[in-house]
N, C-alpha and C. Protein backbone atom coordinates (compact mmCIF):
# COMPACT_ATOMS: atom_id res chain seq x y z
N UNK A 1 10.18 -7.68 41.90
CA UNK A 1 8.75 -7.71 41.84
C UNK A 1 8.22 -6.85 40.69
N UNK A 2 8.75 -5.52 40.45
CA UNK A 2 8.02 -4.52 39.26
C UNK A 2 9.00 -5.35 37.74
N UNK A 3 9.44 -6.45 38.11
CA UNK A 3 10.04 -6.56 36.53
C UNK A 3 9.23 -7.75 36.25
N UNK A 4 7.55 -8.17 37.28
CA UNK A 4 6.63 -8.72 36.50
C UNK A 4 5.65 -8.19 36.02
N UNK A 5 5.83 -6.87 35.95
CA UNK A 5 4.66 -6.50 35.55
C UNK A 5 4.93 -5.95 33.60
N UNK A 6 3.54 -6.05 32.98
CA UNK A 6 3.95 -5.67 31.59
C UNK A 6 4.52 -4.81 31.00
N UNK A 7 4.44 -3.76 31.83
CA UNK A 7 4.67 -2.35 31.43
C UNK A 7 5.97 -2.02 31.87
N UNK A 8 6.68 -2.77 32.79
CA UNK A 8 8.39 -3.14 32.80
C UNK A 8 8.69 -3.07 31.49
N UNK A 9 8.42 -4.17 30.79
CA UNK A 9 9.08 -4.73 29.72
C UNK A 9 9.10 -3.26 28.23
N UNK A 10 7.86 -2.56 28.26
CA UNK A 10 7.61 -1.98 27.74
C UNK A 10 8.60 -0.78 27.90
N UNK A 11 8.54 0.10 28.69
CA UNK A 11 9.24 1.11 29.11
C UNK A 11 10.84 0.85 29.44
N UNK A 12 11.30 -0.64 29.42
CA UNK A 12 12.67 -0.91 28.73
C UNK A 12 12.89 -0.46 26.85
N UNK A 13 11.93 -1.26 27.25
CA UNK A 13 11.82 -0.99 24.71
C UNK A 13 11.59 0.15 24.55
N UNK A 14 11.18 0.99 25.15
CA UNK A 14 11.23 2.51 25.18
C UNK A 14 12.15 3.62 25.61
N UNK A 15 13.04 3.15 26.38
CA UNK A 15 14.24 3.76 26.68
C UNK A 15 15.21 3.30 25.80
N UNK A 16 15.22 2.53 25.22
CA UNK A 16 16.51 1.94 24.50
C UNK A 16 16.29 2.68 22.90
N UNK A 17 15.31 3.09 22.66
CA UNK A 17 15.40 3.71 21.23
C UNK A 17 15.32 4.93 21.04
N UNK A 18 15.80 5.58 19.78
CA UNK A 18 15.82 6.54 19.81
C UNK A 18 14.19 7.12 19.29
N UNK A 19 14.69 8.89 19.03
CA UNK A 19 13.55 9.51 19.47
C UNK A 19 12.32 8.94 18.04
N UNK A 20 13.16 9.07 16.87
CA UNK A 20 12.30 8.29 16.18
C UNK A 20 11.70 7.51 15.67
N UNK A 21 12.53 6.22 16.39
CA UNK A 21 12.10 5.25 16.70
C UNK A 21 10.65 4.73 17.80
N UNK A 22 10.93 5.92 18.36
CA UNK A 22 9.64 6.04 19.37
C UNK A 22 8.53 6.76 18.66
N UNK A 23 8.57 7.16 17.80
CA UNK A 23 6.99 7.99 16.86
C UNK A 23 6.83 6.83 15.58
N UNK A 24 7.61 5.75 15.13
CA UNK A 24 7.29 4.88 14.90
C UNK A 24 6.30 3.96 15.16
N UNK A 25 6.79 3.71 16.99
CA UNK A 25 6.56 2.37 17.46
C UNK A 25 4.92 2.75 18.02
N UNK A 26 4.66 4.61 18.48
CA UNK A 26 3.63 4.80 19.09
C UNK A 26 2.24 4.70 17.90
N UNK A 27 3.01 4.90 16.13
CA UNK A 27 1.89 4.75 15.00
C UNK A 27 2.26 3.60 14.60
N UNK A 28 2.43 2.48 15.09
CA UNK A 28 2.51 1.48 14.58
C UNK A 28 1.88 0.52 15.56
N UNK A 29 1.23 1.08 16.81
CA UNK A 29 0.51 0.15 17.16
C UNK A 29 -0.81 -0.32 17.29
N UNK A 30 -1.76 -1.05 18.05
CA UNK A 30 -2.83 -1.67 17.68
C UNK A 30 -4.12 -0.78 16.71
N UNK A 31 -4.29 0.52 18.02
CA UNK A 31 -5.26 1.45 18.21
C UNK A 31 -5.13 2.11 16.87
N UNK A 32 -3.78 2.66 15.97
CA UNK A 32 -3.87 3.29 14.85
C UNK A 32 -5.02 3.14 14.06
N UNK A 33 -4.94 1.80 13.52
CA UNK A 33 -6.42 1.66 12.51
C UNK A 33 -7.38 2.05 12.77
N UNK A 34 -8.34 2.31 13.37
CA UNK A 34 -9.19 3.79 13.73
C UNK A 34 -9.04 5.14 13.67
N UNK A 35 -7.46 5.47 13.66
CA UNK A 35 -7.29 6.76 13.51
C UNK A 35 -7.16 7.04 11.51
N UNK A 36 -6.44 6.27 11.54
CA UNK A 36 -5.88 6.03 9.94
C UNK A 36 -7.05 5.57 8.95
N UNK A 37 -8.22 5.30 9.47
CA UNK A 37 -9.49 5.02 8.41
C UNK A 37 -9.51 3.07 8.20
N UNK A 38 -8.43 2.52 8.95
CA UNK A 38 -8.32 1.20 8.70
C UNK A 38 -7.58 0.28 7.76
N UNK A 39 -7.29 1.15 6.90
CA UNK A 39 -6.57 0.46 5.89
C UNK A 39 -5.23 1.47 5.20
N UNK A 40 -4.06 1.04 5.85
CA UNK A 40 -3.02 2.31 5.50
C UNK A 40 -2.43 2.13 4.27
N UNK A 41 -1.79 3.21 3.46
CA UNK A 41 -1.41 3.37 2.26
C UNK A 41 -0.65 1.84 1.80
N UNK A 42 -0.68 1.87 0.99
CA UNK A 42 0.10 0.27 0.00
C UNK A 42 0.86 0.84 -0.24
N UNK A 43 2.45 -0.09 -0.56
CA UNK A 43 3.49 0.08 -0.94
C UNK A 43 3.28 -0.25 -2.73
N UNK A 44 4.21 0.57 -3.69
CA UNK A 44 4.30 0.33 -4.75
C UNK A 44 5.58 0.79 -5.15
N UNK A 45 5.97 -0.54 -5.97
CA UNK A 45 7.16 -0.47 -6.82
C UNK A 45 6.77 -0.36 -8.41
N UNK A 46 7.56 0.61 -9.05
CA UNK A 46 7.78 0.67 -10.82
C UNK A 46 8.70 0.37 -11.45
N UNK A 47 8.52 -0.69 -12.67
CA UNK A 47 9.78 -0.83 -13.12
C UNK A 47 9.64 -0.70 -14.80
N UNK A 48 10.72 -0.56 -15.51
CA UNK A 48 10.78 -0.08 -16.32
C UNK A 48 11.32 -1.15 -17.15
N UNK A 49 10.80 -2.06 -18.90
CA UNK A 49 11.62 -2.73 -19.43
C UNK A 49 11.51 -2.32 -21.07
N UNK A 50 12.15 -3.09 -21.58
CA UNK A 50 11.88 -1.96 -23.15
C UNK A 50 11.03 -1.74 -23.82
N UNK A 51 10.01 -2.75 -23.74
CA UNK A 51 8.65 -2.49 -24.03
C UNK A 51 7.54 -2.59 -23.09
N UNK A 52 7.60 -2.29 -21.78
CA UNK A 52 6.43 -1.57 -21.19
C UNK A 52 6.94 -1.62 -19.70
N UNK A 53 5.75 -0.46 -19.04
CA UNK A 53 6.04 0.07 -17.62
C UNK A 53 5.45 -1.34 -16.49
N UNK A 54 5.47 -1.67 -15.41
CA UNK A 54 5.36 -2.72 -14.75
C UNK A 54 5.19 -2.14 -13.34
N UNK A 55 3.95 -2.03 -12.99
CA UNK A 55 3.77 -1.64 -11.52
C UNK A 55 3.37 -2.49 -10.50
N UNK A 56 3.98 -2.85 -9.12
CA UNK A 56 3.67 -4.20 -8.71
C UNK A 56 3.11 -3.13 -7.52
N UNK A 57 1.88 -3.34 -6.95
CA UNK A 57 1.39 -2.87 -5.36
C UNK A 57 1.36 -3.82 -4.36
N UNK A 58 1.47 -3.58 -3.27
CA UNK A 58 1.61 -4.65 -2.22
C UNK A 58 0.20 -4.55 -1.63
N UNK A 59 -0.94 -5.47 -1.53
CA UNK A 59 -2.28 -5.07 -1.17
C UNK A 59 -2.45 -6.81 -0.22
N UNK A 60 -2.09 -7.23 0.50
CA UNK A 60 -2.37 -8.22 1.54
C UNK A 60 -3.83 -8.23 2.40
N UNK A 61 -4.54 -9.35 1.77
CA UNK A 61 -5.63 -9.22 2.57
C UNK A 61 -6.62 -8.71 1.90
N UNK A 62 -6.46 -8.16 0.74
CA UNK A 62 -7.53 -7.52 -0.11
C UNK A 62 -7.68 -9.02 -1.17
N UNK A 63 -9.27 -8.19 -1.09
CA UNK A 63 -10.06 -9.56 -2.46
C UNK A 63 -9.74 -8.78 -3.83
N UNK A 64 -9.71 -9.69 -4.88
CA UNK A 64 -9.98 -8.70 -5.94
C UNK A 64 -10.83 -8.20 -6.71
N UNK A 65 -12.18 -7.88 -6.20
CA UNK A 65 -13.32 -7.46 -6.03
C UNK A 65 -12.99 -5.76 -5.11
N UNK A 66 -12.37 -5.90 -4.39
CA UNK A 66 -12.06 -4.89 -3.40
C UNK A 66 -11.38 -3.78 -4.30
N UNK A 67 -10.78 -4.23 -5.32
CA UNK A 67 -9.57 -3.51 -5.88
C UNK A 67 -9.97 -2.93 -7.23
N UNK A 68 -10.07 -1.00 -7.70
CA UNK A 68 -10.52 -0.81 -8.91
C UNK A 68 -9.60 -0.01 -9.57
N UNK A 69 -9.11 -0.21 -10.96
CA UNK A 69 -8.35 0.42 -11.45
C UNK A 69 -8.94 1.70 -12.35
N UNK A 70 -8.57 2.72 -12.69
CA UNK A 70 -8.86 4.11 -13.52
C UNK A 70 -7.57 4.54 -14.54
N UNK A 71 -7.53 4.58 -15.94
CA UNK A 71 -6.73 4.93 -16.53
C UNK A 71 -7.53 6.14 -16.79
N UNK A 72 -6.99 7.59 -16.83
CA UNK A 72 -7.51 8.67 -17.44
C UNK A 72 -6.35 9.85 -17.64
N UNK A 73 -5.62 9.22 -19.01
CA UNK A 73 -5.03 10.58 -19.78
C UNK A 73 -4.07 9.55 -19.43
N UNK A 74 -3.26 10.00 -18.94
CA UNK A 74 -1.60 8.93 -18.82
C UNK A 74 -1.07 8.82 -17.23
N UNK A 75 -2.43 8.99 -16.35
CA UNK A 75 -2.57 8.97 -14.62
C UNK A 75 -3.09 7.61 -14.82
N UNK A 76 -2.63 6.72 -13.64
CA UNK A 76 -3.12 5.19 -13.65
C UNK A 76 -3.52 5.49 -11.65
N UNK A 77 -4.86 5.02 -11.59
CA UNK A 77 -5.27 5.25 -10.63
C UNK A 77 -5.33 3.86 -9.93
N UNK A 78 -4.97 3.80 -8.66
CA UNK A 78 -5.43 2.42 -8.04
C UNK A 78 -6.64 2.93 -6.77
N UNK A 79 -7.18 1.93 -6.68
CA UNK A 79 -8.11 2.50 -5.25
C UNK A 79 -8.52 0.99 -4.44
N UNK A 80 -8.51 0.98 -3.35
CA UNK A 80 -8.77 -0.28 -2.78
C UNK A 80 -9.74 0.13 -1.65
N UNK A 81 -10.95 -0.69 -1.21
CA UNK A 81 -12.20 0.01 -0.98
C UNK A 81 -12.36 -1.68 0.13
N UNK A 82 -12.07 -1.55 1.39
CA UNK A 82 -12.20 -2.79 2.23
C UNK A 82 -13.03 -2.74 2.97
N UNK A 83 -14.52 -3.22 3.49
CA UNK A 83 -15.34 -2.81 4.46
C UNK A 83 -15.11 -4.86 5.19
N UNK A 84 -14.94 -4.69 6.58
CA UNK A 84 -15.71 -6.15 7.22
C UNK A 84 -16.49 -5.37 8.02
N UNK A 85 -17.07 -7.01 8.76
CA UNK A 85 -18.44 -6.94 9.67
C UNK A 85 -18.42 -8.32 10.18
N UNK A 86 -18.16 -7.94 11.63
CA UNK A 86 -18.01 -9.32 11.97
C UNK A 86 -19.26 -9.24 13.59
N UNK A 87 -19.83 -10.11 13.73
CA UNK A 87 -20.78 -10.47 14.71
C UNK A 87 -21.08 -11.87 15.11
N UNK A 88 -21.00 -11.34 16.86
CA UNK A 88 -20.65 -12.56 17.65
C UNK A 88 -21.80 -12.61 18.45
N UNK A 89 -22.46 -13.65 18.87
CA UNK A 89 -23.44 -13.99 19.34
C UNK A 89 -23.29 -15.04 20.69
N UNK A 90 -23.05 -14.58 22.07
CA UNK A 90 -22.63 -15.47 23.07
C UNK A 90 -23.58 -15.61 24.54
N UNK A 91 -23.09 -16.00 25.36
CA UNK A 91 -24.09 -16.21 26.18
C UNK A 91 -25.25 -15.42 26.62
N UNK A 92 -24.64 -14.07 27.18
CA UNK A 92 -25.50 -13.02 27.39
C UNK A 92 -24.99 -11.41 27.10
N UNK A 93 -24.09 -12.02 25.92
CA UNK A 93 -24.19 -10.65 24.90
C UNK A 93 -24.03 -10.82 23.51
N UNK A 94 -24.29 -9.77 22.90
CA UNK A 94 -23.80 -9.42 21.44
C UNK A 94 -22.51 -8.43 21.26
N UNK A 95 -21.92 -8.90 20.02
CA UNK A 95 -20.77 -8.04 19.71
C UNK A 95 -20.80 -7.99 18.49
N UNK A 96 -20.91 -6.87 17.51
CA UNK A 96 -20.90 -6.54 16.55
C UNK A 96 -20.04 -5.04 16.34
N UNK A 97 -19.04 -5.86 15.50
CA UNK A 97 -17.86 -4.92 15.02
C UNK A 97 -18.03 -4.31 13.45
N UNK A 98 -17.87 -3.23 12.86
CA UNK A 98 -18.20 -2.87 11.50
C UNK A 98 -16.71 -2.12 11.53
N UNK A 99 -15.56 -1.79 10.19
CA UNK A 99 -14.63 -1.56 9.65
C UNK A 99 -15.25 -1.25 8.67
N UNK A 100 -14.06 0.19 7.88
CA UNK A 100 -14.20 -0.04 6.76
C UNK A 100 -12.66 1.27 6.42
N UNK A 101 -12.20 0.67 5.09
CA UNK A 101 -10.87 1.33 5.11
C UNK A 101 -11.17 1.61 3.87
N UNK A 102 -10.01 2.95 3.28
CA UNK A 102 -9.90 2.84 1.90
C UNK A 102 -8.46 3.79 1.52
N UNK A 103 -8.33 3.36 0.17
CA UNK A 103 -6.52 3.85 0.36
C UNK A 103 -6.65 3.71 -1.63
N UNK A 104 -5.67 4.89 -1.93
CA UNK A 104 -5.70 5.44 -3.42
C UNK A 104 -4.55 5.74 -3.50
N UNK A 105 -3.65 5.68 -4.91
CA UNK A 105 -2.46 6.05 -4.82
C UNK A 105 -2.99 6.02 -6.82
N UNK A 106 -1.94 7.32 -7.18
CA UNK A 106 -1.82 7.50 -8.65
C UNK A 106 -0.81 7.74 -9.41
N UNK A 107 -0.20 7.71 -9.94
CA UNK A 107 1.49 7.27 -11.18
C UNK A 107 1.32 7.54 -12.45
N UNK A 108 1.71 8.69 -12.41
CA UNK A 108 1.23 9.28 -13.70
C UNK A 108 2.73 8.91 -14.59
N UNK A 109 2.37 8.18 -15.71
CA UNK A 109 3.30 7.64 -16.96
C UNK A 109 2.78 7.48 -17.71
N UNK A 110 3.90 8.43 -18.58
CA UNK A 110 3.61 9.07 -20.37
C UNK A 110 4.11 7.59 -21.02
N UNK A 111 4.01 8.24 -22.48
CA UNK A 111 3.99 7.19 -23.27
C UNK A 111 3.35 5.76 -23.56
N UNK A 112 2.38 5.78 -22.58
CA UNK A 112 2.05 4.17 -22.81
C UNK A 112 0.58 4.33 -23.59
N UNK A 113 0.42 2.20 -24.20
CA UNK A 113 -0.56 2.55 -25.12
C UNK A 113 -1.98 2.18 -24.09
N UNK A 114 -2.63 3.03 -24.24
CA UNK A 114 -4.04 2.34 -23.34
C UNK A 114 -4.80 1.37 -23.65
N UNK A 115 -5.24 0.93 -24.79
CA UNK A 115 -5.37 -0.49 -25.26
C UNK A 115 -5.25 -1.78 -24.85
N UNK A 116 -3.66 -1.60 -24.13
CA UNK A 116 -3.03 -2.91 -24.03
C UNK A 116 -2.87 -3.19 -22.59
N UNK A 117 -3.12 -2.04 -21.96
CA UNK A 117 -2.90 -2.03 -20.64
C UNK A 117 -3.58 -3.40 -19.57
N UNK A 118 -3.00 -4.53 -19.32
CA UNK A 118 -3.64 -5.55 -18.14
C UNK A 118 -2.98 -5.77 -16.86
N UNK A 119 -3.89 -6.41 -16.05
CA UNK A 119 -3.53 -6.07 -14.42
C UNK A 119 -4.13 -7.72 -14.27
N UNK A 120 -3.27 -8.28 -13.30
CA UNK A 120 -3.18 -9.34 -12.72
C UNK A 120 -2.95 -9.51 -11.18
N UNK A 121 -3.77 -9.94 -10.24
CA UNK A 121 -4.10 -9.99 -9.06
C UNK A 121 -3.67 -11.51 -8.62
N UNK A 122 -2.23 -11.58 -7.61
CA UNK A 122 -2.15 -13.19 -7.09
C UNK A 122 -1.50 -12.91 -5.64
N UNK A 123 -1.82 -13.54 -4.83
CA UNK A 123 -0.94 -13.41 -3.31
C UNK A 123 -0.61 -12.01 -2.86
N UNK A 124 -1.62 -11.70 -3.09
CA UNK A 124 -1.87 -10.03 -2.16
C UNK A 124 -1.04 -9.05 -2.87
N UNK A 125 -0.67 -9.20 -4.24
CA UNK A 125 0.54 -8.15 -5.42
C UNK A 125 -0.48 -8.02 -6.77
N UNK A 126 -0.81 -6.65 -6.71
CA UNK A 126 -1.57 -6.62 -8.01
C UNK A 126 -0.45 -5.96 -9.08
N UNK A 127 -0.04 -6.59 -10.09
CA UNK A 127 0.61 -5.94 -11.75
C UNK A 127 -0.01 -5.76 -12.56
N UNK A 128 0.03 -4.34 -12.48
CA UNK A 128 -0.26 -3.81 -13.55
C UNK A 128 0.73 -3.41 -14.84
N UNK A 129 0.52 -3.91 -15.82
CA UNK A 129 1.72 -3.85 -16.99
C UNK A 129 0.95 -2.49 -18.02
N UNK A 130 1.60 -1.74 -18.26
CA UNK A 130 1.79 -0.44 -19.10
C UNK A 130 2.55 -0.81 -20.38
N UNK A 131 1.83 -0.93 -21.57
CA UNK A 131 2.81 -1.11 -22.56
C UNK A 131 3.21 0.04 -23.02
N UNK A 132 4.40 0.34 -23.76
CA UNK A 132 4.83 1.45 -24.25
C UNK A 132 4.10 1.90 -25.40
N UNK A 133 4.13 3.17 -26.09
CA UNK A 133 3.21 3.43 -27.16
C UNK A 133 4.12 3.30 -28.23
N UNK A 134 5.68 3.51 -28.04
CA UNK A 134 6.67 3.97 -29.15
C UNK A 134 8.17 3.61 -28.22
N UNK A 135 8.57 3.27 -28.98
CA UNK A 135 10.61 3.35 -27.96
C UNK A 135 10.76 4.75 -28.13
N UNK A 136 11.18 5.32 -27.26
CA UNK A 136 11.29 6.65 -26.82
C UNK A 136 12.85 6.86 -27.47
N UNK A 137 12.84 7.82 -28.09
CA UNK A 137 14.41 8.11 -28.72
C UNK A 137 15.42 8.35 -27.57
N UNK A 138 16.67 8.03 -27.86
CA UNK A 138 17.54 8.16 -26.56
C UNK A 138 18.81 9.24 -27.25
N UNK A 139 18.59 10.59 -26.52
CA UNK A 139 19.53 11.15 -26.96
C UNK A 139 20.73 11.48 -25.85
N UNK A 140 21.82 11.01 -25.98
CA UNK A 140 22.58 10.48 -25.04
C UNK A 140 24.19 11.12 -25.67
N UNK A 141 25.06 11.66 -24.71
CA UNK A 141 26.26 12.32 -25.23
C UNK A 141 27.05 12.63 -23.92
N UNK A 142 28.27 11.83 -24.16
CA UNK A 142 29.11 12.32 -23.18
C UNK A 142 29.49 13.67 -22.89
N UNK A 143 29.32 14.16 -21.13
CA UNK A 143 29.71 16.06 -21.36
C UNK A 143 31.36 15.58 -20.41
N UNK A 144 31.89 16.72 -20.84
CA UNK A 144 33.72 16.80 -20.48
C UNK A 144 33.61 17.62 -19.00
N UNK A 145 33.54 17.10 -18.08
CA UNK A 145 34.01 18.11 -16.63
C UNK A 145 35.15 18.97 -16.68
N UNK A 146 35.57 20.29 -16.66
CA UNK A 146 36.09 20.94 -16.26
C UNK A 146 37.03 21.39 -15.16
């Protein structure tokens, strides 16, 4: 009889993991986004090719209107700024929900030219490409271990 109830199922998935697996699963669920401001940090990858830096962010769900970039000095700023508002109108109530999130991350890389710098927004991945200013000299020498 208690293995129909929901909270069976739950407090199995909770004994079976470990401890940090459990401070995971407790910020990873519904209620967080209210605590967290609504919109949690973006993932970003950098990559490096011989003539310029290549930063891809993972931003799902964002418009690109939502999304503003800042170059200042050789810091590349991202900022993503999400507000909804959604309102429901039903028999004998109203429901009106308001959100609003926001999330910044900055990558500071030398050498590039600011000029050339463009950013391209498709399927929730904004690239931003960093061109180089100069090929950076490579001074490179085998050392002998001891």
């Amino acid at each position: 009889m208690f293995g129909l109830t929901p909270y069976e199922s739950r407090r199995n998935q909770l004994a079976n993991r470990r401890p940090r697996d459990l401070f995971d699963y407790f910020f990873n669920d519904d209620f967080m986004p209210a605590f967290t401001g609504g919109f949690p940090a973006f993932k970003a990858d950098i990559r490096e090719t011989d003539k310029e830096y290549i930063i891809d962010a993972e931003l799902p769900g964002v418009t690109k209107d939502d999304i503003k970039l800042d170059l200042n000095e050789d810091v590349l700023t991202i900022c993503v700024e999400k507000s909804e508002e959604t309102k429901e109108e039903k028999n004998s109530y109203i429901r009106r929900e308001r959100r609003y999130g926001s999330s910044s991350r900055s990558f500071r890389i030398e050498n590039i030219k600011h000029e050339g710098v463009n950013a391209k927004y498709d399927n929730g991945v904004l690239s931003v490409s960093l061109p180089k200013l100069r090929e950076a000299p490579v001074d490179k020498r085998s050392i002998d271990i001891q």
